[in-house]
N, C-alpha and C. Protein backbone atom coordinates (compact mmCIF):
# COMPACT_ATOMS: atom_id res chain seq x y z
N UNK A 1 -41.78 140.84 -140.83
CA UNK A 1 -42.58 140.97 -142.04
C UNK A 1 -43.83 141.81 -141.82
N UNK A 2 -44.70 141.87 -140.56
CA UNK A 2 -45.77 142.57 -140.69
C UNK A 2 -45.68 143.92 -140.50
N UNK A 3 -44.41 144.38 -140.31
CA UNK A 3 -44.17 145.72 -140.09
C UNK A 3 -44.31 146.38 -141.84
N UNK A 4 -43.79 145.51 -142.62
CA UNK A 4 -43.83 146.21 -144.71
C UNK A 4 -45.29 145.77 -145.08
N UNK A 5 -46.18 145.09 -144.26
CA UNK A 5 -47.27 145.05 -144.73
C UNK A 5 -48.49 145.95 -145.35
N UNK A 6 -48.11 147.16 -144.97
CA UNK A 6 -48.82 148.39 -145.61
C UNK A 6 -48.08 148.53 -146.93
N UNK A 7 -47.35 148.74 -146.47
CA UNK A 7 -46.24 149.22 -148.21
C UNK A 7 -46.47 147.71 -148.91
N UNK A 8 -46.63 146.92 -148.86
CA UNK A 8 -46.25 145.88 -149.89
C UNK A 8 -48.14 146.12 -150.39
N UNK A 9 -49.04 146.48 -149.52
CA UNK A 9 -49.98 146.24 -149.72
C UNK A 9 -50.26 147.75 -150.97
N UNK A 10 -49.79 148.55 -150.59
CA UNK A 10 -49.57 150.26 -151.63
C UNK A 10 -48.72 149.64 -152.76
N UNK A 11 -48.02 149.05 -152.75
CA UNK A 11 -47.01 148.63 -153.90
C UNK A 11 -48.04 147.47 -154.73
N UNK A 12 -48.74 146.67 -154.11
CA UNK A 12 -49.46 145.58 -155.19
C UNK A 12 -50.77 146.71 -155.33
N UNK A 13 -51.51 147.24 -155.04
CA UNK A 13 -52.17 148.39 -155.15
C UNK A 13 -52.26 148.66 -156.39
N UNK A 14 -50.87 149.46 -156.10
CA UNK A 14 -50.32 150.43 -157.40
C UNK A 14 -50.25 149.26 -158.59
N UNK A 15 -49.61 148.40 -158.50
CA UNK A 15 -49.59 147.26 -159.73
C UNK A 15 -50.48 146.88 -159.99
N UNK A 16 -51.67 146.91 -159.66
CA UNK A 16 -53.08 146.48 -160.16
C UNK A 16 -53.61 147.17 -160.98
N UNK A 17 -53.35 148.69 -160.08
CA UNK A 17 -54.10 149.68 -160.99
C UNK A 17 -53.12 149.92 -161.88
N UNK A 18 -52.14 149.82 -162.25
CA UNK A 18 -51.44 150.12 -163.46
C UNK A 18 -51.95 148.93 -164.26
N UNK A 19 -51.94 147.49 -164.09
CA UNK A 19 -52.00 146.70 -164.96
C UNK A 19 -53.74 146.73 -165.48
N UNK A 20 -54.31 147.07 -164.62
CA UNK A 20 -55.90 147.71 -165.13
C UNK A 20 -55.92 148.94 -166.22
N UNK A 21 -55.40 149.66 -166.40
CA UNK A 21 -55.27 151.01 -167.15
C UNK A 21 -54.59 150.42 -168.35
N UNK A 22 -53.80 149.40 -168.19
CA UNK A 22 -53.06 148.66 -169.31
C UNK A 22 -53.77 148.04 -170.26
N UNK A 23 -54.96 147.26 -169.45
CA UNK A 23 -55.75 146.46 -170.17
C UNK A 23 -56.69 147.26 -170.97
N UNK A 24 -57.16 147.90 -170.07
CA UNK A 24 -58.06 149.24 -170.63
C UNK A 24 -57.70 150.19 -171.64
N UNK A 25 -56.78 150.18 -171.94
CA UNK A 25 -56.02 151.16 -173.05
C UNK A 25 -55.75 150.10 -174.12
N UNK A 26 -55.59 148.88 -174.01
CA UNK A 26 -55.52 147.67 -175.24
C UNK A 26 -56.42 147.34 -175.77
N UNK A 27 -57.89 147.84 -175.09
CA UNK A 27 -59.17 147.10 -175.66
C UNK A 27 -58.98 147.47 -177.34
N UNK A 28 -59.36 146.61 -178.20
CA UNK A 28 -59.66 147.21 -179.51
C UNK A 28 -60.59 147.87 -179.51
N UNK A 29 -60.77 148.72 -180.54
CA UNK A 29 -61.99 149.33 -181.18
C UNK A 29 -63.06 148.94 -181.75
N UNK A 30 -62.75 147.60 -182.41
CA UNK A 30 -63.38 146.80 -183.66
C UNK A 30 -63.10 145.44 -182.99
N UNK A 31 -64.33 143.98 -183.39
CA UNK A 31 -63.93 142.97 -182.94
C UNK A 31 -63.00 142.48 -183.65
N UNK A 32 -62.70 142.88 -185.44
CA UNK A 32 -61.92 142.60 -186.27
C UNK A 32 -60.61 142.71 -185.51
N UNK A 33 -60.17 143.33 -184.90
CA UNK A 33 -58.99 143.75 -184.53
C UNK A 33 -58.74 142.83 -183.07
N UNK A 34 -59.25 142.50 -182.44
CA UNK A 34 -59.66 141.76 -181.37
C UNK A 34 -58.60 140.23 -181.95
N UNK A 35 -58.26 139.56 -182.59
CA UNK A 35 -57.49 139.00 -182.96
C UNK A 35 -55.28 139.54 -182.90
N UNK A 36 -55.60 140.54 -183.60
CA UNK A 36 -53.88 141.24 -183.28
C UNK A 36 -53.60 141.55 -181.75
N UNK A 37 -54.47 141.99 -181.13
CA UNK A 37 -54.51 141.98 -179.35
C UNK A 37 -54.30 141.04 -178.86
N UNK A 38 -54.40 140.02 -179.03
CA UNK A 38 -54.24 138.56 -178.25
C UNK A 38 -53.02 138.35 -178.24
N UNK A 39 -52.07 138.88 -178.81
CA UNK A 39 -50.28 138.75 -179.12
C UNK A 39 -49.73 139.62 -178.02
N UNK A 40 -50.23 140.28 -176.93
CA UNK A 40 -50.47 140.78 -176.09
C UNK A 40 -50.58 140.53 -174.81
N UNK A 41 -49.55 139.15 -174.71
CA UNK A 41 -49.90 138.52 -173.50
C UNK A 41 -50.13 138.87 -172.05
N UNK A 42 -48.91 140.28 -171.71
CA UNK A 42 -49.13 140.49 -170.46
C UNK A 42 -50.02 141.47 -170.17
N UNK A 43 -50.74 142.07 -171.33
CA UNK A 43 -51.96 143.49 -170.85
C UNK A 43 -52.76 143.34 -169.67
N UNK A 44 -52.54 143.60 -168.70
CA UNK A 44 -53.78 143.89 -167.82
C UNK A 44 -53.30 142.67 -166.69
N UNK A 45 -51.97 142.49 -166.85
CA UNK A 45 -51.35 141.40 -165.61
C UNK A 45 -50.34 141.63 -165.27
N UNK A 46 -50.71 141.57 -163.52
CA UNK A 46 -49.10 141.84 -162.71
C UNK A 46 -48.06 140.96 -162.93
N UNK A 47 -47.25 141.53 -163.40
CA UNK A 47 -45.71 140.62 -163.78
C UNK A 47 -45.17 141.24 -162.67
N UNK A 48 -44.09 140.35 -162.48
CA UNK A 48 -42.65 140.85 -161.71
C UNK A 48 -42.15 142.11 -161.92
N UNK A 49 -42.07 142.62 -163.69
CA UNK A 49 -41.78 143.08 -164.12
C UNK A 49 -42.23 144.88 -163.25
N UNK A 50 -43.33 144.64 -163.75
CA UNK A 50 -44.63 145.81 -163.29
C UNK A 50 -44.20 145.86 -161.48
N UNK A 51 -44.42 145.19 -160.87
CA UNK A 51 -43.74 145.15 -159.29
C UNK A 51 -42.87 145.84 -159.21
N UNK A 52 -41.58 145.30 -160.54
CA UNK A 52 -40.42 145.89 -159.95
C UNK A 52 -40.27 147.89 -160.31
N UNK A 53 -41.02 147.82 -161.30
CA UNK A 53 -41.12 149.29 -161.86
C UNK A 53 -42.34 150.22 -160.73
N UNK A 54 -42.92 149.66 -160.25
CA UNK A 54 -43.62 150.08 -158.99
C UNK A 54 -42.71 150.63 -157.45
N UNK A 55 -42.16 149.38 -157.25
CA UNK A 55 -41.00 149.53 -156.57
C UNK A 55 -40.00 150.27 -156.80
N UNK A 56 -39.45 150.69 -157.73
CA UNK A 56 -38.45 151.92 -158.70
C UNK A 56 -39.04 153.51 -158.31
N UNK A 57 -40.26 153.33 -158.48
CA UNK A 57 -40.96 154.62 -158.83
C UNK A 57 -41.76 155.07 -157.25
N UNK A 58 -41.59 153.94 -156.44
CA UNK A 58 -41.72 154.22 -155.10
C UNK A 58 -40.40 154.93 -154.30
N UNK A 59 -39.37 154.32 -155.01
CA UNK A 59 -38.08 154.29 -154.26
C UNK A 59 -37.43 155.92 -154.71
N UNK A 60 -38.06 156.38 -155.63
CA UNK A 60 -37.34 157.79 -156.04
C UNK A 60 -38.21 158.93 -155.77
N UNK A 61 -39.40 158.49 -155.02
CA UNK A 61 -40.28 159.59 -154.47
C UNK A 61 -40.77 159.43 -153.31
N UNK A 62 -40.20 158.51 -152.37
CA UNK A 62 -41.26 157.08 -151.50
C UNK A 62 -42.58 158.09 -150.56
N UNK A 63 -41.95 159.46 -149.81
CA UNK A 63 -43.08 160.33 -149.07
C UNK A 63 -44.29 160.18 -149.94
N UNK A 64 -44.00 160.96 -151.26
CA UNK A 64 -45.36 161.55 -152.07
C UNK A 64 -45.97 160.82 -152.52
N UNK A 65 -45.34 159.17 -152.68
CA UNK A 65 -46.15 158.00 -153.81
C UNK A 65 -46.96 157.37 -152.83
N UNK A 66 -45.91 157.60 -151.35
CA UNK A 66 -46.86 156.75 -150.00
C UNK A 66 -48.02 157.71 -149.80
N UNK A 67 -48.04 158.80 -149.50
CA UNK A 67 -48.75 159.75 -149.60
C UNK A 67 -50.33 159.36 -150.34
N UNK A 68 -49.72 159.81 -151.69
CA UNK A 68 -51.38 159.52 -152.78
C UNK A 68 -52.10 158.40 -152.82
N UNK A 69 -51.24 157.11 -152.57
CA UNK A 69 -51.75 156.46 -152.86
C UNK A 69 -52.39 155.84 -150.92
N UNK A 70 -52.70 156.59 -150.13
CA UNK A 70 -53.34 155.98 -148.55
C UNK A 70 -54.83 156.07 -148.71
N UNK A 71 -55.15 154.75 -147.87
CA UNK A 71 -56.62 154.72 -148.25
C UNK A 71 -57.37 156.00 -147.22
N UNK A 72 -58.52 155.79 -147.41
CA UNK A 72 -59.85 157.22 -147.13
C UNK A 72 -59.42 157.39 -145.58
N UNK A 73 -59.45 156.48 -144.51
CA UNK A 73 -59.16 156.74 -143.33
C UNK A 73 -57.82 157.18 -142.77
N UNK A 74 -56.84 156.94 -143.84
CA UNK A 74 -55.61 157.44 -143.29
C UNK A 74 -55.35 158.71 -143.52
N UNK A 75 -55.78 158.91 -144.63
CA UNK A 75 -56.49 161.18 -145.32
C UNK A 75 -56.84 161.54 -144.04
N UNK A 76 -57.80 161.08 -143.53
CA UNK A 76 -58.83 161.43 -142.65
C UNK A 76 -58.30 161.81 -141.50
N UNK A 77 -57.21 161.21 -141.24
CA UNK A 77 -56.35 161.38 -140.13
C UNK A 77 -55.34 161.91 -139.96
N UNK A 78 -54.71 162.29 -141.03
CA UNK A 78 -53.70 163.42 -141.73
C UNK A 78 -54.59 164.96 -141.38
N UNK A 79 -55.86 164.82 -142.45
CA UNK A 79 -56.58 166.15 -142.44
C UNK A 79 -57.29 166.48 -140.75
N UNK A 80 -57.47 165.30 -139.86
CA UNK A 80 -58.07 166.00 -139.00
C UNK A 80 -56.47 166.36 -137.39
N UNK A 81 -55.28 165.65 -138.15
CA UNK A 81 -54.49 166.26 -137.12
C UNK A 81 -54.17 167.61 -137.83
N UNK A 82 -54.04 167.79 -139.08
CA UNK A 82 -53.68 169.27 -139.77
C UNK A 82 -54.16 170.24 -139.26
N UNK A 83 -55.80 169.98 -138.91
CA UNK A 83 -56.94 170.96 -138.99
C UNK A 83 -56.69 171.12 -137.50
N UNK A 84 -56.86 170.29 -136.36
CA UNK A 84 -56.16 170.17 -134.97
C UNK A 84 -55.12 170.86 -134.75
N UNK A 85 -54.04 170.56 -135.16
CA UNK A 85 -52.72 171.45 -134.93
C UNK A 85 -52.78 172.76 -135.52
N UNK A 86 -53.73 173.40 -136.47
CA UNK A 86 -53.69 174.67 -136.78
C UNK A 86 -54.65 175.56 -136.03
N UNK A 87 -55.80 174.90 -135.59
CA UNK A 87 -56.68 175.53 -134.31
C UNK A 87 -55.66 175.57 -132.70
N UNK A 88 -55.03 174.56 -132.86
CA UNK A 88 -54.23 174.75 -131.75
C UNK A 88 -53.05 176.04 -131.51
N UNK A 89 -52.70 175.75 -133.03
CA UNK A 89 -50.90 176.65 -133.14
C UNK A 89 -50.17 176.96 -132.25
N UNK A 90 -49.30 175.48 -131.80
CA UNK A 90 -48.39 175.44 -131.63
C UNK A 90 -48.77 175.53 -129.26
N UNK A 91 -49.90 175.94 -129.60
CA UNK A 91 -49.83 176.36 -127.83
C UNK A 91 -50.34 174.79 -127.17
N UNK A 92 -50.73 173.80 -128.07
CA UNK A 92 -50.52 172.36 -126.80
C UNK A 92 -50.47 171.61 -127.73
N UNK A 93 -50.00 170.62 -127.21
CA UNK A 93 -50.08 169.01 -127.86
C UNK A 93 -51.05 168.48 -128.49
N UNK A 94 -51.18 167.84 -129.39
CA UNK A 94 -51.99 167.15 -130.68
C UNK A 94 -52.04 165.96 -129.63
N UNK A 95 -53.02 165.66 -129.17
CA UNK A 95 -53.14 163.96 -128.69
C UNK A 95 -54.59 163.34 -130.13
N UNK A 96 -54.12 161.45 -129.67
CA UNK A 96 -55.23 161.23 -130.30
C UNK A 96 -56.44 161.50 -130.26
N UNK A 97 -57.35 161.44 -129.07
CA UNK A 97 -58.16 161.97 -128.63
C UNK A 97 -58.64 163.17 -129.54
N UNK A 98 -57.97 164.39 -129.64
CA UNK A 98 -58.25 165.31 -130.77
C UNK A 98 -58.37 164.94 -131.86
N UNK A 99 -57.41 163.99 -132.47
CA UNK A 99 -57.74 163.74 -133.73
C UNK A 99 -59.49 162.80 -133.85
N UNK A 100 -59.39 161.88 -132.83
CA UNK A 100 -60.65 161.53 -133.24
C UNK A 100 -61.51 162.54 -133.13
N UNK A 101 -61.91 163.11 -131.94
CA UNK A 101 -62.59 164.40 -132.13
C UNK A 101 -62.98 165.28 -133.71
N UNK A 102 -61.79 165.35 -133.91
CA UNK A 102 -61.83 166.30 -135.19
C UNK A 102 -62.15 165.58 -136.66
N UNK A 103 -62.03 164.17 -136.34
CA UNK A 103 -62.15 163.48 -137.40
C UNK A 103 -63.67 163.14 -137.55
N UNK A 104 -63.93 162.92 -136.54
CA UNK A 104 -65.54 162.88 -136.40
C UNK A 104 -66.48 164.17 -136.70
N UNK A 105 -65.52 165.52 -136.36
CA UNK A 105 -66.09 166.70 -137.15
C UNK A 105 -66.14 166.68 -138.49
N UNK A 106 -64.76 166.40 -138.91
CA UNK A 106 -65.10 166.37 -140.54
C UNK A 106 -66.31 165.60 -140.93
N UNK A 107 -66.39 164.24 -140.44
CA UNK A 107 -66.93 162.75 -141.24
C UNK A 107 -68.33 164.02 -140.77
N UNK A 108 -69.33 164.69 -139.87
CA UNK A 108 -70.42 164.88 -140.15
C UNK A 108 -70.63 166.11 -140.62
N UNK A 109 -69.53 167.01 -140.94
CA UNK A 109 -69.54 168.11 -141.96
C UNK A 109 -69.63 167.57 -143.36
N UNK A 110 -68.99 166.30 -144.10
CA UNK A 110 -68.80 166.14 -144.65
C UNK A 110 -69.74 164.81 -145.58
N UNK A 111 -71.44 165.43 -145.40
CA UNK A 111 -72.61 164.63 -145.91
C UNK A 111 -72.65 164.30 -146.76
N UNK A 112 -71.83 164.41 -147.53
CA UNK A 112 -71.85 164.28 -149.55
C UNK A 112 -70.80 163.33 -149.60
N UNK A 113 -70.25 163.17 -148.83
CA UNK A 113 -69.03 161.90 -148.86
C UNK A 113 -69.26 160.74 -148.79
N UNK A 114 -69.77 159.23 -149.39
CA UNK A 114 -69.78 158.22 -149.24
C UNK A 114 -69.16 157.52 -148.14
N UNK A 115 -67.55 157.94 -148.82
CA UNK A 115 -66.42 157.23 -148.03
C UNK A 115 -66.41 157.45 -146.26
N UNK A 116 -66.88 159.16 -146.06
CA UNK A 116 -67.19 159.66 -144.99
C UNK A 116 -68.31 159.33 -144.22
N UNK A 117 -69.61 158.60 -144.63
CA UNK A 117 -70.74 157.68 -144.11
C UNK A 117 -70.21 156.79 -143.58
N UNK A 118 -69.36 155.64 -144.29
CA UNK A 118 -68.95 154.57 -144.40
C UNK A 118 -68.13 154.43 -143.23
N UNK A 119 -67.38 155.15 -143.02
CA UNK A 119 -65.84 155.71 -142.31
C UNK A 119 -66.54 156.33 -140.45
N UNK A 120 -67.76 156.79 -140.97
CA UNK A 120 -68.03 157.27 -139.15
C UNK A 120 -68.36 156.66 -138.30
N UNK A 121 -68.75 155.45 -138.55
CA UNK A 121 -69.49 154.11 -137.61
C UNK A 121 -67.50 153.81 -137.10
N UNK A 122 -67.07 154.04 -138.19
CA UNK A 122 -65.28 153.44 -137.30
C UNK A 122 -64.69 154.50 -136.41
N UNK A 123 -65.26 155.83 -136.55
CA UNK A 123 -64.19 156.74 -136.00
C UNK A 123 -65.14 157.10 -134.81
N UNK A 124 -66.31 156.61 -134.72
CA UNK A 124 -67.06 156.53 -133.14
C UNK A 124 -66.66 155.95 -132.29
N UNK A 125 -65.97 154.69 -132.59
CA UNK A 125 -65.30 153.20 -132.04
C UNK A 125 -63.91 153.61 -132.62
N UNK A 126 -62.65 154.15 -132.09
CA UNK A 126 -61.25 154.56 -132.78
C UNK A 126 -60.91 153.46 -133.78
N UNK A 127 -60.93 152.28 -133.55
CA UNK A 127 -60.72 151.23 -134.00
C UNK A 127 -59.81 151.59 -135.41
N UNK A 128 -60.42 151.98 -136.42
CA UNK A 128 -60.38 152.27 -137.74
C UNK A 128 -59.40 153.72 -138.07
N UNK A 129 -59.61 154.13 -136.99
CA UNK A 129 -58.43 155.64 -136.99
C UNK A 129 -57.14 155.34 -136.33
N UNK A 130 -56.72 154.16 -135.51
CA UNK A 130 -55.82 153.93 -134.68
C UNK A 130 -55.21 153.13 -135.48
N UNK A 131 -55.56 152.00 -136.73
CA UNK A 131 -55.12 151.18 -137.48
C UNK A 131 -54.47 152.68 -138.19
N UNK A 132 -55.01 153.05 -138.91
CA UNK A 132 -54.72 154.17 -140.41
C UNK A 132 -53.29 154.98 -139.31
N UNK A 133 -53.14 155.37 -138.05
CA UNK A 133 -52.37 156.22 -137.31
C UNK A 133 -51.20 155.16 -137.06
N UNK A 134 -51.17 154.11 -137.11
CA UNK A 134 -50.07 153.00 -136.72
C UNK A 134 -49.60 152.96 -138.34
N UNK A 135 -49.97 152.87 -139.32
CA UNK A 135 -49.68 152.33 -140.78
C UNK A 135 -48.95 153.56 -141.00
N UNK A 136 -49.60 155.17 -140.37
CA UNK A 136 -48.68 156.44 -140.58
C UNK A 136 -47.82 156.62 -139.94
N UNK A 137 -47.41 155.65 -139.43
CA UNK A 137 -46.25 155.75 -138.40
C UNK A 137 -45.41 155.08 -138.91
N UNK A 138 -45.56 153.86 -138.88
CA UNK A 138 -44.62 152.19 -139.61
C UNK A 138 -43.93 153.67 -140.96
N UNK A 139 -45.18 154.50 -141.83
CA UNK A 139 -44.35 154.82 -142.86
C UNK A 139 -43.33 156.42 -142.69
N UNK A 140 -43.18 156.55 -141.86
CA UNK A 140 -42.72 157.50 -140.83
C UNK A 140 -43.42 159.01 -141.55
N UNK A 141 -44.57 158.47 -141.48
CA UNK A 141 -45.41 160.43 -141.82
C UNK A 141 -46.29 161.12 -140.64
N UNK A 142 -46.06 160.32 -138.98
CA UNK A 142 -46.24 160.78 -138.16
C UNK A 142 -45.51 160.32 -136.98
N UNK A 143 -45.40 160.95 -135.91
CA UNK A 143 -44.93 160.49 -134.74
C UNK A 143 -45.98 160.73 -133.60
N UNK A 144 -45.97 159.44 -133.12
CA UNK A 144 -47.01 158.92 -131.81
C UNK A 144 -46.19 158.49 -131.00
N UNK A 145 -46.87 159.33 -129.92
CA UNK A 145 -45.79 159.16 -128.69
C UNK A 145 -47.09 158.31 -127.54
N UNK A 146 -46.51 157.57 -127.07
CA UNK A 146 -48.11 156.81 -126.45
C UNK A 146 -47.52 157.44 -124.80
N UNK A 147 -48.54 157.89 -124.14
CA UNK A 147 -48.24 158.76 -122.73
C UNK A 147 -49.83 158.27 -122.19
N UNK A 148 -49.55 157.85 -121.36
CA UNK A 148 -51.48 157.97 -120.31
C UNK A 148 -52.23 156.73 -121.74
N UNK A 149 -51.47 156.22 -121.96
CA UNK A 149 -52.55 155.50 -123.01
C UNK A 149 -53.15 155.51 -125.00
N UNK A 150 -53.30 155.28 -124.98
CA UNK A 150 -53.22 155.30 -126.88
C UNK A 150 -54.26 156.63 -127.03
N UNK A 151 -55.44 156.98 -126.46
CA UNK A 151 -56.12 158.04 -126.83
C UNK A 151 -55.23 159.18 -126.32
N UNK A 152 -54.67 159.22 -125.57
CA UNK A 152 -53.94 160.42 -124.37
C UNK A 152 -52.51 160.50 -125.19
N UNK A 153 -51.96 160.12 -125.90
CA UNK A 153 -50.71 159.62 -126.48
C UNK A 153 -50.64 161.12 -127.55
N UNK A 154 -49.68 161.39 -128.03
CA UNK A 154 -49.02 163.07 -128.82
C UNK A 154 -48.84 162.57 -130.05
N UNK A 155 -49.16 163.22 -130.89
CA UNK A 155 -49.52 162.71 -132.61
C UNK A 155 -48.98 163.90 -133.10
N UNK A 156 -47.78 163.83 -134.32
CA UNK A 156 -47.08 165.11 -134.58
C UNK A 156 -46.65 164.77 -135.99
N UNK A 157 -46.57 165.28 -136.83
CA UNK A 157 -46.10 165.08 -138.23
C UNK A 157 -44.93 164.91 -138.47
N UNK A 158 -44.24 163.87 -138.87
CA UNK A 158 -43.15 164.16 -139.39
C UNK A 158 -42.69 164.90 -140.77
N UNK A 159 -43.16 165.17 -141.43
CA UNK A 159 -43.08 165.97 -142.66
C UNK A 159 -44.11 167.30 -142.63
N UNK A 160 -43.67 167.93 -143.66
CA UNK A 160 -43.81 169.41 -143.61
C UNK A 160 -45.81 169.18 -144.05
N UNK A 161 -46.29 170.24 -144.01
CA UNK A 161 -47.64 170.77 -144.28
C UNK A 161 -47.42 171.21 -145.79
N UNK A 162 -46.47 171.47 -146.35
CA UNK A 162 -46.25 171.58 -148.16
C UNK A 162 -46.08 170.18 -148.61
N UNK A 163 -45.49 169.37 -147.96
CA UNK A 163 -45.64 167.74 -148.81
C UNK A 163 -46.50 167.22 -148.67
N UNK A 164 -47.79 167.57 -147.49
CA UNK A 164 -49.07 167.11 -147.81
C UNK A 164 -49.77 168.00 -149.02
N UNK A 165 -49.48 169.22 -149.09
CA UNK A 165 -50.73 169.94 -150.25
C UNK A 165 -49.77 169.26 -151.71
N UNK A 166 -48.88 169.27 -151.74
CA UNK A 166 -47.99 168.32 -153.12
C UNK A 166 -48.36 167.37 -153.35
N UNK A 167 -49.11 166.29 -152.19
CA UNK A 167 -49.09 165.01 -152.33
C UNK A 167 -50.71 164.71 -153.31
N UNK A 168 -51.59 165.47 -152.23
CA UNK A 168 -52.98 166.01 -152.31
C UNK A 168 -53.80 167.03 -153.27
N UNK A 169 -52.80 167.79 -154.02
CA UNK A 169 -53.06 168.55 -155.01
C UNK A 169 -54.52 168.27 -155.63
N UNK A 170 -54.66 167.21 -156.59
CA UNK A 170 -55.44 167.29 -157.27
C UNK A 170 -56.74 165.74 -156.48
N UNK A 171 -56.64 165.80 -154.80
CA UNK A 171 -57.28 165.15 -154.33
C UNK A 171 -58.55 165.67 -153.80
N UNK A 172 -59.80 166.18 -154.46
CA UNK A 172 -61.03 166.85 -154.12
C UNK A 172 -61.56 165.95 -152.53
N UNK A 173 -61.20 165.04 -152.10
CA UNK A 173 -62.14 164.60 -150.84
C UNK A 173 -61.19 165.46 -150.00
N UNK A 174 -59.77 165.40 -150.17
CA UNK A 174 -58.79 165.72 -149.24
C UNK A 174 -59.25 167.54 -148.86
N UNK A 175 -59.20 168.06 -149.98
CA UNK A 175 -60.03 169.44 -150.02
C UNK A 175 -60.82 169.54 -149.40
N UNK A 176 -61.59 168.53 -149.67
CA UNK A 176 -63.02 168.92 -148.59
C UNK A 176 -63.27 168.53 -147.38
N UNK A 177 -61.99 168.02 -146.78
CA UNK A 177 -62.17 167.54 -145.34
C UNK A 177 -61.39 168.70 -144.63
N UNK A 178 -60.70 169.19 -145.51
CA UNK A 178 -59.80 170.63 -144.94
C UNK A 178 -60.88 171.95 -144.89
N UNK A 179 -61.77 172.29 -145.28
CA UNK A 179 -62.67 173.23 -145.16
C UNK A 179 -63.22 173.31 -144.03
């Protein structure tokens, strides 16, 4: 069971924020109307129902839905092996070690970022980048090969560099950790 614990945790995620946008789109306009809304029982609550249409809509896209929906540190670790493996090209191995490195470049290039303040006290201490790199693994969007140890260990993408800009399109932090 603790191996689906990321995904179940992206899947109730996603059902929250759908059943939030639900509620939010039912508010009336008028308190007059605030009466016909109440017939409305499930607005703005996870049913089974909503789960299972989550789960549907995971299952017919699962890369790109796992993709958009990863929290700030797992971006972070996507964008700083991207940015790693393209300074490298192709002439050595991606270890972790680089990625923290590079991740820690972004987080203090990247002063206007909240999430990126928040996020650098963890990627000083790997702690917080090694969780987000195990959860990208369990969902097979990287391969870690552990050699000499977890920092010394080969970090390689399993999917292409176009299903991240597809996934990321209209993601402005993701943009700006790639600059």
């Amino acid at each position: 069971m603790p191996v689906y614990a990321p995904l179940l945790r992206t899947y109730g995620s996603r059902a929250v924020e759908l059943a939030e946008a639900s509620a939010e789109s039912s508010l009336p306009a008028t308190p007059s109307k605030r009466a016909k809304e109440r017939d409305a029982v499930n607005e703005g609550k996870v049913t089974a129902g909503l789960i299972q249409s989550v789960l549907q809509e995971f299952l017919r896209h699962p890369i790109q839905l796992t993709l958009r929906y990863l929290p700030f540190t797992a971006k972070l670790f996507l964008a700083a092996l991207l940015l790693r493996s393209r300074r490298l090209s192709g002439k050595s191995d991606v270890t972790f070690g680089d990625v923290i490195e590079e991740a820690t470049r972004i987080c203090l290039s990247s002063v206007n970022s909240p999430d990126a303040k928040i996020i650098m006290r963890g990627v000083t201490t790997p702690r917080g980048l090694e969780n987000a790199g195990i959860e990208l693994e369990i969902s097979k969007v990287i391969n870690w090969e552990e050699r000499g140890g977890r920092r010394g260990g080969r970090v390689g993408l399993q999917i292409s560099e176009d299903e991240l800009t597809t996934a990321f399109h209209q993601d402005q932090g993701w943009k700006e950790m790639l600059k």
